[in-house]
C-alpha atoms as a PDB file:
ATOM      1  CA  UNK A   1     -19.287   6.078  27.833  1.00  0.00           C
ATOM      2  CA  UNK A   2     -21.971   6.121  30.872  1.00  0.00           C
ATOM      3  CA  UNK A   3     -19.399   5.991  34.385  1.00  0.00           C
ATOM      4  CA  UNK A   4     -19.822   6.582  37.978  1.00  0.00           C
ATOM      5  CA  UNK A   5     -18.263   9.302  39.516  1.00  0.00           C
ATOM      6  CA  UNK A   6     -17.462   9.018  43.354  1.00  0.00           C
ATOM      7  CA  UNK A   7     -16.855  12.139  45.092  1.00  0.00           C
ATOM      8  CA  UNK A   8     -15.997  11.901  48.935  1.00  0.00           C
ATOM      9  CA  UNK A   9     -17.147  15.120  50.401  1.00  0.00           C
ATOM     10  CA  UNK A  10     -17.944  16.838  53.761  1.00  0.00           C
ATOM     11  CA  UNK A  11     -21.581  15.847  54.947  1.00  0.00           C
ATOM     12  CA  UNK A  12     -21.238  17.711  58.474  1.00  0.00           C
ATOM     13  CA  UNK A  13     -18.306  19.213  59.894  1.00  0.00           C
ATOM     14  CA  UNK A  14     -17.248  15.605  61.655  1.00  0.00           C
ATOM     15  CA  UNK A  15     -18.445  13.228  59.096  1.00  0.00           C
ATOM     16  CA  UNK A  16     -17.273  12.466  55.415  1.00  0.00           C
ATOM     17  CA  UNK A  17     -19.232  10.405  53.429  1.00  0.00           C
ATOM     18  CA  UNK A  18     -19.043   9.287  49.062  1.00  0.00           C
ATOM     19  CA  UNK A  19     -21.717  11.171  46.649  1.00  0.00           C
ATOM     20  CA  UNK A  20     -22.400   9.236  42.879  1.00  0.00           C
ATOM     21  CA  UNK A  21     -22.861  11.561  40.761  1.00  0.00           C
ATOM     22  CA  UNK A  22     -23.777   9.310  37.256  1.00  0.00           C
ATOM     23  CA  UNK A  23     -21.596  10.957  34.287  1.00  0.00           C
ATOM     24  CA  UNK A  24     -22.039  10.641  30.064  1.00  0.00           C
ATOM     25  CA  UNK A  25     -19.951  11.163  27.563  1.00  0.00           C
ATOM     26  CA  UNK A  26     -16.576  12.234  28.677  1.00  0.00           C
ATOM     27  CA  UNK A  27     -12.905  12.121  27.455  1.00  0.00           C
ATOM     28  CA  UNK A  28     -11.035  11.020  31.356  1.00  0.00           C
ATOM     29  CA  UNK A  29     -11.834  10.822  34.827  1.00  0.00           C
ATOM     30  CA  UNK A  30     -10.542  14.486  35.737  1.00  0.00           C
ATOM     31  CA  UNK A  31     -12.599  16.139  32.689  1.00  0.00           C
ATOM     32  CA  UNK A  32     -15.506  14.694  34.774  1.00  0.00           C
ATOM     33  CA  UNK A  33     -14.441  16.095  37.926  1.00  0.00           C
ATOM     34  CA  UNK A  34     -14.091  19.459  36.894  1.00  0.00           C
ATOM     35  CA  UNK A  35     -17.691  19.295  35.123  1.00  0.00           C
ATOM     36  CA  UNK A  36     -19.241  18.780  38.643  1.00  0.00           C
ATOM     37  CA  UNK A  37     -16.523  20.368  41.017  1.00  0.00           C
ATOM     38  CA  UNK A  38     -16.033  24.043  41.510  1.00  0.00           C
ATOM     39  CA  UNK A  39     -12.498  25.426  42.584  1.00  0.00           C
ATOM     40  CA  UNK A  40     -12.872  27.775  45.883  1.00  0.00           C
ATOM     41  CA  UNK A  41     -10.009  29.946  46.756  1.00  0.00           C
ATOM     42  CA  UNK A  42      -9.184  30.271  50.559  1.00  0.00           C
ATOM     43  CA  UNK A  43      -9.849  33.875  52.003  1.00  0.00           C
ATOM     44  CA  UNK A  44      -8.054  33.391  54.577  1.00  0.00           C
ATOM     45  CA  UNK A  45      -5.206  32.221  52.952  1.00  0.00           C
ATOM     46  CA  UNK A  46      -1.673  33.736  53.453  1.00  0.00           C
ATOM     47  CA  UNK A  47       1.732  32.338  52.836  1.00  0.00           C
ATOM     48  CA  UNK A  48       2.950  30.680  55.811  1.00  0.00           C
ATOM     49  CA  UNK A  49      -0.134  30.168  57.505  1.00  0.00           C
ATOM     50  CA  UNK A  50      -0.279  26.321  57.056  1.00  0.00           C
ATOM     51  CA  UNK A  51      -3.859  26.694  55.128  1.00  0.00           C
ATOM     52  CA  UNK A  52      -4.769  25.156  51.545  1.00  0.00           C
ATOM     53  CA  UNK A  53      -4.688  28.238  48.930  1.00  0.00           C
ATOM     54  CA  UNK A  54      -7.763  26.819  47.508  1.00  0.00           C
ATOM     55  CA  UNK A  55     -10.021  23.241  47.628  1.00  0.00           C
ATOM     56  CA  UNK A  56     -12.798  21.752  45.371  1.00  0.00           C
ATOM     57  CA  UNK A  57     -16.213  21.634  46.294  1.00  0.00           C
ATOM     58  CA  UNK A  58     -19.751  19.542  45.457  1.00  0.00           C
ATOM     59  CA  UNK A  59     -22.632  21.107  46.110  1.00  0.00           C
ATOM     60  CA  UNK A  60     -21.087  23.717  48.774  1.00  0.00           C
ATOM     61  CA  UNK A  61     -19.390  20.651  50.312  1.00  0.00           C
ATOM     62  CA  UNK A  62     -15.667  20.225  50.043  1.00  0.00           C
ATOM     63  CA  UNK A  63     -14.426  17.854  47.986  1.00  0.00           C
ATOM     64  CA  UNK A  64     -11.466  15.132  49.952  1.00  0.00           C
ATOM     65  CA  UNK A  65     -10.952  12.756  47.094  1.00  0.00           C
ATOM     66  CA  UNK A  66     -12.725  11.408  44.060  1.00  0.00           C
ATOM     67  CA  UNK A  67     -12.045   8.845  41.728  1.00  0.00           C
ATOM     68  CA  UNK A  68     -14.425   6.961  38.504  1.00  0.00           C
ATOM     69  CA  UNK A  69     -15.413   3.456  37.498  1.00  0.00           C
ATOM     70  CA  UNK A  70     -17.187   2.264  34.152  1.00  0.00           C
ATOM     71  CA  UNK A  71     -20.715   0.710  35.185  1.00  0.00           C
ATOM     72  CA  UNK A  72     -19.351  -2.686  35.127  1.00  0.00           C
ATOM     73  CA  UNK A  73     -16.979  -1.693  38.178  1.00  0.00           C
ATOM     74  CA  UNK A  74     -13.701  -1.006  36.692  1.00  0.00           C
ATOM     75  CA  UNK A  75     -11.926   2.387  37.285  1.00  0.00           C
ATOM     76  CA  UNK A  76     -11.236   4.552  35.300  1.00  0.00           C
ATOM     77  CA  UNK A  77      -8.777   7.172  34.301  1.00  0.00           C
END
């Protein structure tokens, strides 16, 4: 199945904006994700310290939300 997915990702450090990224032949919307998205663990993580342990990003841009839709619009799982 040929889809869209939309990633909406960091484009400077004050601005967010949505990347298509055009996706074949996948089972779900999340196996697509993770074939474009790479997990990043926090270095400066530490219990307590109100930071994420860890974030996806696109291209060296973190990654805020994503979501898919089949080419005639309709979203996808």
């Amino acid at each position: 199945m040929k889809a869209i997915l939309f990633l909406f990702v960091a484009v400077t450090t004050a601005d967010y904006g949505w990347v298509k990224v055009p996706i074949n032949n996948f089972t779900n919307c999340d196996e697509a994700f993770e074939s474009v998205a790479t997990w990043i663990e926090n270095p400066k993580y530490k219990p307590g310290n109100d930071q994420v342990w860890g974030f996806y990003v696109f291209n060296n841009r973190p990654i805020s939300a994503h979501y898919c839709q089949d080419l005639k619009g309709n979203y996808l799982l």
